[in-house]
N, C-alpha and C. Protein backbone atom coordinates (compact mmCIF):
# COMPACT_ATOMS: atom_id res chain seq x y z
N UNK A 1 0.84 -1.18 0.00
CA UNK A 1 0.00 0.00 0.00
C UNK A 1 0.88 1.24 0.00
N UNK A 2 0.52 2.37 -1.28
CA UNK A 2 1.35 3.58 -0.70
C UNK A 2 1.01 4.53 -0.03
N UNK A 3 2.09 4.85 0.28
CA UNK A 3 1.62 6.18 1.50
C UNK A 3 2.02 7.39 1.01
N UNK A 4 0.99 8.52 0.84
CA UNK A 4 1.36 9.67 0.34
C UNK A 4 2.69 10.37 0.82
N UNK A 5 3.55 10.95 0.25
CA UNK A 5 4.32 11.48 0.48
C UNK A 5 4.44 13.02 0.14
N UNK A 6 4.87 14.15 1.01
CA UNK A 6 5.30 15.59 -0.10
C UNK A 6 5.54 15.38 -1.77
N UNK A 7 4.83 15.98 -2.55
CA UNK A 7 5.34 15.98 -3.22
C UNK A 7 6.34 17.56 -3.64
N UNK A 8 7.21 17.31 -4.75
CA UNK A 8 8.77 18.12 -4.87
C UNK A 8 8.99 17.41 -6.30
N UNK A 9 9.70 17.86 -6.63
CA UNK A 9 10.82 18.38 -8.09
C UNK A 9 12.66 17.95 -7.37
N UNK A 10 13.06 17.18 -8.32
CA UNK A 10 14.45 17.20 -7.52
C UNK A 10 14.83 18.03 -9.12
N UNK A 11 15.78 18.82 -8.46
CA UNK A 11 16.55 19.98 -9.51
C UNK A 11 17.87 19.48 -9.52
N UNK A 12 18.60 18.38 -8.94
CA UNK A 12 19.81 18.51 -8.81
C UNK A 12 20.21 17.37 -7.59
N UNK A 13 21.00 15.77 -8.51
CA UNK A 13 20.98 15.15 -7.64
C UNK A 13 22.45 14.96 -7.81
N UNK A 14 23.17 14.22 -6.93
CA UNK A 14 24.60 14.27 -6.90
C UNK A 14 24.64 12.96 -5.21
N UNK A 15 24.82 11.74 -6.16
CA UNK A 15 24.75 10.45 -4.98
C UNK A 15 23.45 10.55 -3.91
N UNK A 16 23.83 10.51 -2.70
CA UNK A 16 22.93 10.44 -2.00
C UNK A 16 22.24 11.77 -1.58
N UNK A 17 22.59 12.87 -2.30
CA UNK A 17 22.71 14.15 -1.82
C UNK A 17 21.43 14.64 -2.96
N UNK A 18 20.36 15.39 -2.28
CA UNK A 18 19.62 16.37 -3.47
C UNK A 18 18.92 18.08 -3.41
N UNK A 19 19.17 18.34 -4.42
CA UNK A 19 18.34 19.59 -4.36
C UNK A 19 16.79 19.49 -4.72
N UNK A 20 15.81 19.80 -3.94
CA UNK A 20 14.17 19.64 -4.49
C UNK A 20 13.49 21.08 -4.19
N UNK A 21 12.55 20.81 -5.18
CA UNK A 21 11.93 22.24 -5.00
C UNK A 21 10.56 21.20 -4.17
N UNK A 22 9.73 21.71 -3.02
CA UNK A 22 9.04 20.91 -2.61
C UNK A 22 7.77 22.28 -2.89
N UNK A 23 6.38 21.43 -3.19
CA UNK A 23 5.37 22.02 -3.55
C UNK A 23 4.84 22.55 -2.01
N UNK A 24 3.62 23.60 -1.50
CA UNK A 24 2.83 23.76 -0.58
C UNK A 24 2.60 22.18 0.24
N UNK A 25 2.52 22.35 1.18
CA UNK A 25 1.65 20.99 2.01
C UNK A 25 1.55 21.77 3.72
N UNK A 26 0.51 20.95 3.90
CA UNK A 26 0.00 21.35 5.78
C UNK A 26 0.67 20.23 6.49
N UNK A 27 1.02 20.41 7.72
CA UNK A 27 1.52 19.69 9.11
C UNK A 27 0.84 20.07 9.92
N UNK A 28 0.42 18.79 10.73
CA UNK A 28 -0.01 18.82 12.19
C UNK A 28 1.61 19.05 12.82
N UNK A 29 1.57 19.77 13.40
CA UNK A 29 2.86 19.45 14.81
C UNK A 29 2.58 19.82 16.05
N UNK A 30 3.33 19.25 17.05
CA UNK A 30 3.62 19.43 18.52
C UNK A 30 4.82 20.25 18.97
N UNK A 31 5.19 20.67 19.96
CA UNK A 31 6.46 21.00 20.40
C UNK A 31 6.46 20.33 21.46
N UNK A 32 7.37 19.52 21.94
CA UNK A 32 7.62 18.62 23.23
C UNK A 32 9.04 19.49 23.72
N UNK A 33 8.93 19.58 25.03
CA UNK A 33 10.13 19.96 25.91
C UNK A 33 10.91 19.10 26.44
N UNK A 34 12.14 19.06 26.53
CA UNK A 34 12.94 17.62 26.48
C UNK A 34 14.63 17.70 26.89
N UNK A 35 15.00 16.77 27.31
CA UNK A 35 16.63 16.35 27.00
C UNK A 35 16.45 14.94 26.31
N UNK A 36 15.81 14.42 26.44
CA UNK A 36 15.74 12.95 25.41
C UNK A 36 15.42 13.02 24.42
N UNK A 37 15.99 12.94 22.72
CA UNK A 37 15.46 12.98 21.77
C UNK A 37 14.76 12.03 21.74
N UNK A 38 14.95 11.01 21.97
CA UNK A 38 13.93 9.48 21.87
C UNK A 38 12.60 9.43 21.96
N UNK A 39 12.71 9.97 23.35
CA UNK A 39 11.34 10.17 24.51
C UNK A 39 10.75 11.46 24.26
N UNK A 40 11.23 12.27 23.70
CA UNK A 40 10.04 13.36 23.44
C UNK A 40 9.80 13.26 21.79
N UNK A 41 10.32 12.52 21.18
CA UNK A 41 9.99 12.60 19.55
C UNK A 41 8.68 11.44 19.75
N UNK A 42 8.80 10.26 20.60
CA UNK A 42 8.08 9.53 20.78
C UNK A 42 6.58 10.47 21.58
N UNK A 43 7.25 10.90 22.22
CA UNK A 43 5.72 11.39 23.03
C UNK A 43 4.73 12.84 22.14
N UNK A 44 5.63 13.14 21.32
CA UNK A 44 5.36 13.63 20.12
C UNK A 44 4.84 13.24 19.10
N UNK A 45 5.00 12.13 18.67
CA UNK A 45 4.16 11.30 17.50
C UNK A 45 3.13 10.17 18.07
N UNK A 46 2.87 10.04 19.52
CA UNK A 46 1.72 9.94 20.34
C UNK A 46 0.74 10.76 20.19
N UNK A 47 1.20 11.82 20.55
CA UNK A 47 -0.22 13.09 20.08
C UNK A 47 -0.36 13.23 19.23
N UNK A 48 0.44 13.79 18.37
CA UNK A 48 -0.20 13.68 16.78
C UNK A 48 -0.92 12.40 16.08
N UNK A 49 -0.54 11.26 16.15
CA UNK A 49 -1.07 10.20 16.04
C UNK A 49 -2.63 10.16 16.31
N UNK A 50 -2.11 10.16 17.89
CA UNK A 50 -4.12 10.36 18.44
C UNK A 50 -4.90 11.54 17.82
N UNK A 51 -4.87 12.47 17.32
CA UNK A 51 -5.09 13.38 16.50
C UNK A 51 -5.94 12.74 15.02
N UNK A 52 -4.77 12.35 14.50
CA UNK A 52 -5.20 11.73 13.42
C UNK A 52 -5.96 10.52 13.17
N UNK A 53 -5.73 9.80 14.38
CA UNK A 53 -6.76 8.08 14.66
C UNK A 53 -8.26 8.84 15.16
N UNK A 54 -8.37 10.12 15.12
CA UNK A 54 -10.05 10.52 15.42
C UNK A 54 -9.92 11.63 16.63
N UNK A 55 -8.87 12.23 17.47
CA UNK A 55 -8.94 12.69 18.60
C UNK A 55 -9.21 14.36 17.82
N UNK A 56 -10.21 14.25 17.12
CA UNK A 56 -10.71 15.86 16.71
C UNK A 56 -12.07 16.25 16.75
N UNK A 57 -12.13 17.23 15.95
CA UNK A 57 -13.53 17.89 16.00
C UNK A 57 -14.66 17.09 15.67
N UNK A 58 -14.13 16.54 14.36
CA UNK A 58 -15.09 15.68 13.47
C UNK A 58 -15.05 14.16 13.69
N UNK A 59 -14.29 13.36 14.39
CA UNK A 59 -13.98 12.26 15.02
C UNK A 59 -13.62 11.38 13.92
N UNK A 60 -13.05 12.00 12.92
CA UNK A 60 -12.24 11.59 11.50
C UNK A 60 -11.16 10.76 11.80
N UNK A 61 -10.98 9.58 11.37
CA UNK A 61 -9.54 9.58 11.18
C UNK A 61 -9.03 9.98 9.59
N UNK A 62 -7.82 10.33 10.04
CA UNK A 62 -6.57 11.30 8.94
C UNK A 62 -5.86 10.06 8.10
N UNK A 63 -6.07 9.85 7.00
CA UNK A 63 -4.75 8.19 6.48
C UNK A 63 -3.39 8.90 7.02
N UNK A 64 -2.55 8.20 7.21
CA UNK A 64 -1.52 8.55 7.85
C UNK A 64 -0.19 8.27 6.39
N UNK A 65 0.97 9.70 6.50
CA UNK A 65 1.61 10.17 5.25
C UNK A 65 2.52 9.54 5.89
N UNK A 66 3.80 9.87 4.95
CA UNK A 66 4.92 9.71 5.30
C UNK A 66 5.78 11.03 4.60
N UNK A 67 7.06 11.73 5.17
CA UNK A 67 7.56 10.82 6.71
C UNK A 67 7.07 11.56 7.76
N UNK A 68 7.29 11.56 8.82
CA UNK A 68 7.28 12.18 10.10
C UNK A 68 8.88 12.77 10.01
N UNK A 69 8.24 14.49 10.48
CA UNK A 69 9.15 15.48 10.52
C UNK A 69 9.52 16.08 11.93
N UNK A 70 10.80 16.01 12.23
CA UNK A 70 10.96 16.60 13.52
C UNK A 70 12.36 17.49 13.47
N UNK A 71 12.27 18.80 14.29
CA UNK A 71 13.63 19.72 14.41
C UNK A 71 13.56 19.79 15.77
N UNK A 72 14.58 20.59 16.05
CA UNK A 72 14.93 20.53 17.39
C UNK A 72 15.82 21.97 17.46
N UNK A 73 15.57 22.43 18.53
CA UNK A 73 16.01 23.68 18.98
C UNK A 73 16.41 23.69 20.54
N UNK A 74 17.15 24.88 21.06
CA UNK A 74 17.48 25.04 22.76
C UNK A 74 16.28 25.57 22.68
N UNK A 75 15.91 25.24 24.31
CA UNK A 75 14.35 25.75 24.86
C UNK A 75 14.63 27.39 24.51
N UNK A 76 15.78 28.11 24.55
CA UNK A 76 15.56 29.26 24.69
C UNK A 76 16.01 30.20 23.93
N UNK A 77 15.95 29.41 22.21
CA UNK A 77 16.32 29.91 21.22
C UNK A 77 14.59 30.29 20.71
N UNK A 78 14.27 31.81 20.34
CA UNK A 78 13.05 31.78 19.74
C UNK A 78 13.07 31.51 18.03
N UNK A 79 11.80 31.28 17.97
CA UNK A 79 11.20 30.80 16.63
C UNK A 79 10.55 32.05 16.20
N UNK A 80 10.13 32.64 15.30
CA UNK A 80 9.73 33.66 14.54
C UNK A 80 8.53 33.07 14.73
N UNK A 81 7.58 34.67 14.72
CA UNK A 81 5.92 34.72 15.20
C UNK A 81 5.74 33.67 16.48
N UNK A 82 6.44 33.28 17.29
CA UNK A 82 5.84 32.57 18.57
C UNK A 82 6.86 33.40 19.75
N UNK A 83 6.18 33.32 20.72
CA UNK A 83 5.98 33.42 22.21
C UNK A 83 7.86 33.64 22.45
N UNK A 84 8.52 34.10 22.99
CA UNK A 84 9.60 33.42 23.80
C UNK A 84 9.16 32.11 24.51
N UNK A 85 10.28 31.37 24.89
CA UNK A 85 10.10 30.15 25.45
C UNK A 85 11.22 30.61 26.93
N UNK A 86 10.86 29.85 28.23
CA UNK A 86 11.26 29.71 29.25
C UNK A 86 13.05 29.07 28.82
N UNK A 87 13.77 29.54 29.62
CA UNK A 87 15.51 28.87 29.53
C UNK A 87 15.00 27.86 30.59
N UNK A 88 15.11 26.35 30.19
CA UNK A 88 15.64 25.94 30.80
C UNK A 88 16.84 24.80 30.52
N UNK A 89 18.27 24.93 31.87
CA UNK A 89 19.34 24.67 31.11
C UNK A 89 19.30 23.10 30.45
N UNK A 90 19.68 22.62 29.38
CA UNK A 90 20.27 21.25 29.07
C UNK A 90 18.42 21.19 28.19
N UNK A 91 18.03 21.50 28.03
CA UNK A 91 16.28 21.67 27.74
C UNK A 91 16.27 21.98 26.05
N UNK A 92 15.66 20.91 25.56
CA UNK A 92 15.35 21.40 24.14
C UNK A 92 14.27 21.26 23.86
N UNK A 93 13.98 21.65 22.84
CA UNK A 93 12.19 22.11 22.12
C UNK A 93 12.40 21.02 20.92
N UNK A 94 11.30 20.11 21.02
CA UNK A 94 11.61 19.24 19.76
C UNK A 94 9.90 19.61 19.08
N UNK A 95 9.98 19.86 17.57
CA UNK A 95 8.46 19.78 16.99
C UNK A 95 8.82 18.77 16.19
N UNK A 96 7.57 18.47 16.68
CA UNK A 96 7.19 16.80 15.53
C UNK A 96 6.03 17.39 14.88
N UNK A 97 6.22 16.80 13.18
CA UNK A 97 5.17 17.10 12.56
C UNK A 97 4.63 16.10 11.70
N UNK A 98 3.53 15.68 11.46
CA UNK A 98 2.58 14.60 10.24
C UNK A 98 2.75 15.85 9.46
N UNK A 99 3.09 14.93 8.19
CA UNK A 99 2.20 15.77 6.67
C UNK A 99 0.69 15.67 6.66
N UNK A 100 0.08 16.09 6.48
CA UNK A 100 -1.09 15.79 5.63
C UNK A 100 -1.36 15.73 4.68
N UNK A 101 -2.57 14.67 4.32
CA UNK A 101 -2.72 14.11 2.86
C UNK A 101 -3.44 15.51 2.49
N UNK A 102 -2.80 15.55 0.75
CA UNK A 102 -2.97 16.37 -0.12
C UNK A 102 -4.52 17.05 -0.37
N UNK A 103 -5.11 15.92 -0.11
CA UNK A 103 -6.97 16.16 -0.15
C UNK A 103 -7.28 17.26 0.69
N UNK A 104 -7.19 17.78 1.65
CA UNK A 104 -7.16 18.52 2.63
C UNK A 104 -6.82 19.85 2.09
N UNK A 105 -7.33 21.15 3.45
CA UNK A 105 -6.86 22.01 3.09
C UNK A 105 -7.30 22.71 4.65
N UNK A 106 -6.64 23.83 5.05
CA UNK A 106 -6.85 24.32 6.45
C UNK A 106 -8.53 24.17 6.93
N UNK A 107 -8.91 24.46 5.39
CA UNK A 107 -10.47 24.40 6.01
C UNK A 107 -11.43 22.99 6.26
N UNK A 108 -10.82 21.70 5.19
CA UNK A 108 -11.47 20.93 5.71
C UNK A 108 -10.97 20.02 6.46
N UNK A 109 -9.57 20.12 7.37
CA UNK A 109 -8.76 19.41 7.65
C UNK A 109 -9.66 19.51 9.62
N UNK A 110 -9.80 18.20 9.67
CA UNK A 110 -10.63 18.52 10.84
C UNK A 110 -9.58 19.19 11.99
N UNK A 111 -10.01 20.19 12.86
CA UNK A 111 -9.38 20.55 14.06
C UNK A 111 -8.88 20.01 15.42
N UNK A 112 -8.01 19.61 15.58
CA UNK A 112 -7.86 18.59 17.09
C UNK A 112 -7.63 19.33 18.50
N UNK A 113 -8.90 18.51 19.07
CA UNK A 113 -9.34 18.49 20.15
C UNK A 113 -7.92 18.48 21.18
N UNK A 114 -6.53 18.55 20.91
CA UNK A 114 -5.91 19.26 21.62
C UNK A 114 -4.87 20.52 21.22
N UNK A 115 -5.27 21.50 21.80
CA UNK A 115 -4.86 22.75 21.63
C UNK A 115 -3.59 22.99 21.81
N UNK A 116 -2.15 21.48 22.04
CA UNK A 116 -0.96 21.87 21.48
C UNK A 116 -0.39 21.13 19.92
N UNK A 117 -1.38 20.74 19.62
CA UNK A 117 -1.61 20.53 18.14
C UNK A 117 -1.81 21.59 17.49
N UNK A 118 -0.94 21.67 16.71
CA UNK A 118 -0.75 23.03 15.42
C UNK A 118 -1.19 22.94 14.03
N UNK A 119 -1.96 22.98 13.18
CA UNK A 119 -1.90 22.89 11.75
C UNK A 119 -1.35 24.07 11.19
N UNK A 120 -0.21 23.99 10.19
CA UNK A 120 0.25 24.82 9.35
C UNK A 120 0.53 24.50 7.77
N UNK A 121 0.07 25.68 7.39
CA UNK A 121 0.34 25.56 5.78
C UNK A 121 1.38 26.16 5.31
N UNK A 122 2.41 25.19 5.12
CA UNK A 122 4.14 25.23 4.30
C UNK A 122 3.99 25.55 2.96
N UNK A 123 4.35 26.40 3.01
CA UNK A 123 4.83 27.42 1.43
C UNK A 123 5.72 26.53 0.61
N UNK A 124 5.30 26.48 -0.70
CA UNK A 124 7.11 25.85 -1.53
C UNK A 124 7.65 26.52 -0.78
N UNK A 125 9.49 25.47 -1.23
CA UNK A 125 10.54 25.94 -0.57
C UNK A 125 11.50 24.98 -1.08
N UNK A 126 12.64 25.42 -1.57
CA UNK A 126 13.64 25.01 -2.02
C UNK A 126 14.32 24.23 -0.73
N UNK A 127 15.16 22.89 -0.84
CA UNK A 127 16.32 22.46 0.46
C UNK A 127 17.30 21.21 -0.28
N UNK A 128 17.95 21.56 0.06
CA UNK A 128 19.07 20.30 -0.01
C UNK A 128 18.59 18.97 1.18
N UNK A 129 19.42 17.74 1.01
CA UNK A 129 18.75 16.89 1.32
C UNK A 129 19.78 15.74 1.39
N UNK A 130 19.89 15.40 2.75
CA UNK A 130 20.76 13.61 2.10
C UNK A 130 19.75 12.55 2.96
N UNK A 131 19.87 11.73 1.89
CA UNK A 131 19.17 10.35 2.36
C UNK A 131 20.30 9.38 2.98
N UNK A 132 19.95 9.04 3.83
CA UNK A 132 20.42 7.80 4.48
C UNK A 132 19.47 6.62 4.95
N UNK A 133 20.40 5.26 5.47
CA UNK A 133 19.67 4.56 5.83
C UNK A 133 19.74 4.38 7.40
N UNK A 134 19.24 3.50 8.26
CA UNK A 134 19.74 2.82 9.65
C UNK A 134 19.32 3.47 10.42
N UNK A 135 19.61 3.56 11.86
CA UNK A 135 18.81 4.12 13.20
C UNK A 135 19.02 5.79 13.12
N UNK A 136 18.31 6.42 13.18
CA UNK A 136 18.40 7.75 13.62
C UNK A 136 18.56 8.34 15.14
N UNK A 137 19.54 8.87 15.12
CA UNK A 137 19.55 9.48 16.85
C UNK A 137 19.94 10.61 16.89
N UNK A 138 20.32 11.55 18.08
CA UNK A 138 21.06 12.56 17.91
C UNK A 138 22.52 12.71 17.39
N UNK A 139 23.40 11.47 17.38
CA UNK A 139 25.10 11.40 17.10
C UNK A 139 24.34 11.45 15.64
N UNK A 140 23.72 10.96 14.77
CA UNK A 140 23.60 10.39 13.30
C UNK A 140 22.76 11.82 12.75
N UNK A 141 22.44 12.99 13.73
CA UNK A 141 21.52 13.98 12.99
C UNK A 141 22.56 14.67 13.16
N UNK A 142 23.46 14.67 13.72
CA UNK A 142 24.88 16.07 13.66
C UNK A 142 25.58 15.58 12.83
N UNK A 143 25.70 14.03 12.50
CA UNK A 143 27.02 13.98 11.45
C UNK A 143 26.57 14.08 10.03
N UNK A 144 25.05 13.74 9.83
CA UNK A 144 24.25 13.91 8.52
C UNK A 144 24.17 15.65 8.12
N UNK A 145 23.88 16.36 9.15
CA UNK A 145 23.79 17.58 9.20
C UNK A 145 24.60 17.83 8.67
N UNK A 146 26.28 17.84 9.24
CA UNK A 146 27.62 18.62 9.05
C UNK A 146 27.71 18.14 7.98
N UNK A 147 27.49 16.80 7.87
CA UNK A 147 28.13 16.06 5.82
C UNK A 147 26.83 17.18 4.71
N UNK A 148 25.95 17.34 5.31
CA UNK A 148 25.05 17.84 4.35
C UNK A 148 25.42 20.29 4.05
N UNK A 149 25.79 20.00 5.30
CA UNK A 149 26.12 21.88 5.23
C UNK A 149 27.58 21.62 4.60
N UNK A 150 28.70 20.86 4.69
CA UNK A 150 29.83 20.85 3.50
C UNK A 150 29.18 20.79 2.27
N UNK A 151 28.52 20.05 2.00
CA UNK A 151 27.97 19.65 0.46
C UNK A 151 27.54 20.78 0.35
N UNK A 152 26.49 21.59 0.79
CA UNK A 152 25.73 22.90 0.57
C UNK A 152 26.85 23.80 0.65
N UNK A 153 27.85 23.95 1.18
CA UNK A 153 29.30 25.01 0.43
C UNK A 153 29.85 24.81 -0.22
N UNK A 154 30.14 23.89 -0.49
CA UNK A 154 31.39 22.83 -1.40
C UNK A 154 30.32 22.94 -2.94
N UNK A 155 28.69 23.61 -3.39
CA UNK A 155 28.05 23.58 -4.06
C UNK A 155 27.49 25.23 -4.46
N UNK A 156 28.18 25.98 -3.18
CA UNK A 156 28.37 27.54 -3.46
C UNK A 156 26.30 27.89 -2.77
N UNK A 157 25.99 26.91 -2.01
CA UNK A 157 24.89 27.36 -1.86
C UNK A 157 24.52 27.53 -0.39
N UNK A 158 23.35 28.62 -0.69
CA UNK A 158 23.09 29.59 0.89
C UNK A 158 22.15 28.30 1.69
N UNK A 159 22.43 27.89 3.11
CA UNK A 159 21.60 27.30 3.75
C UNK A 159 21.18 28.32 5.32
N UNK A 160 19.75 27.90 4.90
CA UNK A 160 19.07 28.79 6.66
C UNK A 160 19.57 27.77 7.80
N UNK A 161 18.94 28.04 9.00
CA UNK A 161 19.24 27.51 9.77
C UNK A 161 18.20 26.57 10.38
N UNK A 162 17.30 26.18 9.67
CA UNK A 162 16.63 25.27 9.52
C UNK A 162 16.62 24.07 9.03
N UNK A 163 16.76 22.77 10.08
CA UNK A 163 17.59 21.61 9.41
C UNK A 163 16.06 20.51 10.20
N UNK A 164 15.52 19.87 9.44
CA UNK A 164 14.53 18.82 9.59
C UNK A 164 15.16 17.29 9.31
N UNK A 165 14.16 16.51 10.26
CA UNK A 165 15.01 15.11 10.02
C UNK A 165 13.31 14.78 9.31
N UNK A 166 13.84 13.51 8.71
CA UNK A 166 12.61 13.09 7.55
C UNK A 166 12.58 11.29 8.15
N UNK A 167 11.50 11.32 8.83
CA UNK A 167 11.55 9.53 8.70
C UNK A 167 10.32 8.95 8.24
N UNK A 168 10.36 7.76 7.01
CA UNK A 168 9.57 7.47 6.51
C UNK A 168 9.31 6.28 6.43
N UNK A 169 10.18 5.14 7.50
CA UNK A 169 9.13 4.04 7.95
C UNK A 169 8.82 4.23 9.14
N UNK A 170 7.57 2.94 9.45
CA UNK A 170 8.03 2.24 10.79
C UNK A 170 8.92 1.95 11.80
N UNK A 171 8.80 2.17 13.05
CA UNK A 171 9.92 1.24 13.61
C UNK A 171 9.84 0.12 13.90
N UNK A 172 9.17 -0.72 13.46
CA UNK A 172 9.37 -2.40 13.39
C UNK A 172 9.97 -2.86 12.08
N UNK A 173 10.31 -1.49 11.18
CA UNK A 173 10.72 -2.02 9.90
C UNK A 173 12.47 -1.98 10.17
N UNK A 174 13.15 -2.80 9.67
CA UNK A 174 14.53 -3.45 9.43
C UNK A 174 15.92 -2.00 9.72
N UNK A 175 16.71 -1.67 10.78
CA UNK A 175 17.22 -0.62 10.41
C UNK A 175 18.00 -0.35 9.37
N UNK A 176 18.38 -1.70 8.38
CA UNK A 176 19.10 -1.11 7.21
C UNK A 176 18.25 -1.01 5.90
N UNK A 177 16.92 -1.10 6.55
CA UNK A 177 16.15 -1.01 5.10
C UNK A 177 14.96 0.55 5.32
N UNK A 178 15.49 1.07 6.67
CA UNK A 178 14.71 2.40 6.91
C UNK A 178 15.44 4.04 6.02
N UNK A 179 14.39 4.37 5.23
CA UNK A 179 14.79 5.60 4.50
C UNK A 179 14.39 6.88 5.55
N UNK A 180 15.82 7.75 5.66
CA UNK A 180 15.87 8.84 6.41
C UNK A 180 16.25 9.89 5.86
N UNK A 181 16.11 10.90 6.24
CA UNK A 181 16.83 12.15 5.24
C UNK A 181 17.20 13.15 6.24
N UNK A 182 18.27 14.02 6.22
CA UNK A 182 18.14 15.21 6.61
C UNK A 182 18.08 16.02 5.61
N UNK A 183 17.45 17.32 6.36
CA UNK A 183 17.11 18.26 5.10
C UNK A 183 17.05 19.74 5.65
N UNK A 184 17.76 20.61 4.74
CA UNK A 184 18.36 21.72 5.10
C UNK A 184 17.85 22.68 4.00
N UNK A 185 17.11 23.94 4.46
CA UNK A 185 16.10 24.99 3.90
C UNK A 185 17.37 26.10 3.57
N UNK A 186 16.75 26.23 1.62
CA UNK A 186 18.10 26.94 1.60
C UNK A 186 17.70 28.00 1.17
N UNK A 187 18.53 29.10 1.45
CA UNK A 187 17.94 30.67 1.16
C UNK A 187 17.62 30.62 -0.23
């Protein structure tokens, strides 16, 4: 069975490495407060999950996309148009986000019944991108990162500071047969 995915344009591939132009799409996300990436990405795709299995307005369930998107920030780095956030030390802000299927749109996308559930509508946007395979953790999102911001200089191109991890199986599926990506928003 397939599972919808973003769709994008790759402009420019080079091995495991790509440039895509990615079309509009909406995300549910959370922000979880954390020192465990594990445990708050998990307790993160708990809520969103329940969200989408019916925990909304319309008692819908959502088909479920792929991949699940998550960044990560210090608690006390702000995000543009939101709130300051509280310092606290060793403390990070992780958002987890579902795509939503394409059918949808802010207006008929039912609303969830919990109010740290976010729906947002993502503008195209150009990013570089490397795919990998195997377990994702925090050691494997800094070294994908750093291999992916050389490639983005070593290619003369501007990257923001916006870096998303992309996971698009299961975790009961095989870790050398799991497709991952990091992906880096480029000016």
């Amino acid at each position: 069975m397939a599972i919808e995915t973003p769709k994008y344009k790759v402009l420019k591939k080079q091995n495991n490495y790509e440039i895509r132009q990615y079309d509009p799409y909406i995300t549910a996300s959370i922000e979880i407060e954390g020192k465990d990436y594990d445990k708050a990405t998990s307790r993160g795709f708990g809520y969103i999950a329940d969200y989408i299995f019916g925990n909304n307005t319309k008692k819908d369930s959502i088909p479920m996309t792929s991949p699940v998107l998550q960044e990560t920030r210090s608690a006390s780095e702000k995000i543009a148009m939101t709130a300051p956030v509280v310092t606290i030390k060793d403390k990070k802000v992780f958002r987890i986000s579902f795509v939503m299927p394409s059918k949808y749109n802010l207006k008929t996308l039912p609303q969830p019944n919990n109010d740290s559930i976010i729906l947002t509508e993502i503008p195209s946007y150009k990013a570089a991108v490397i795919s990998f395979s195997g377990i994702v953790n925090e050691q494997t999102i800094k070294a994908k990162t750093e291999e992916l911001i050389n490639w983005i200089k070593d290619n003369k191109l501007k990257a923001t500071n916006l870096v998303q991890v992309a996971r698009y199986n299961p975790p009961w599926t095989l870790w050398f047969l799991r497709r991952n990506e990091v992906i880096v928003l480029l000016a």
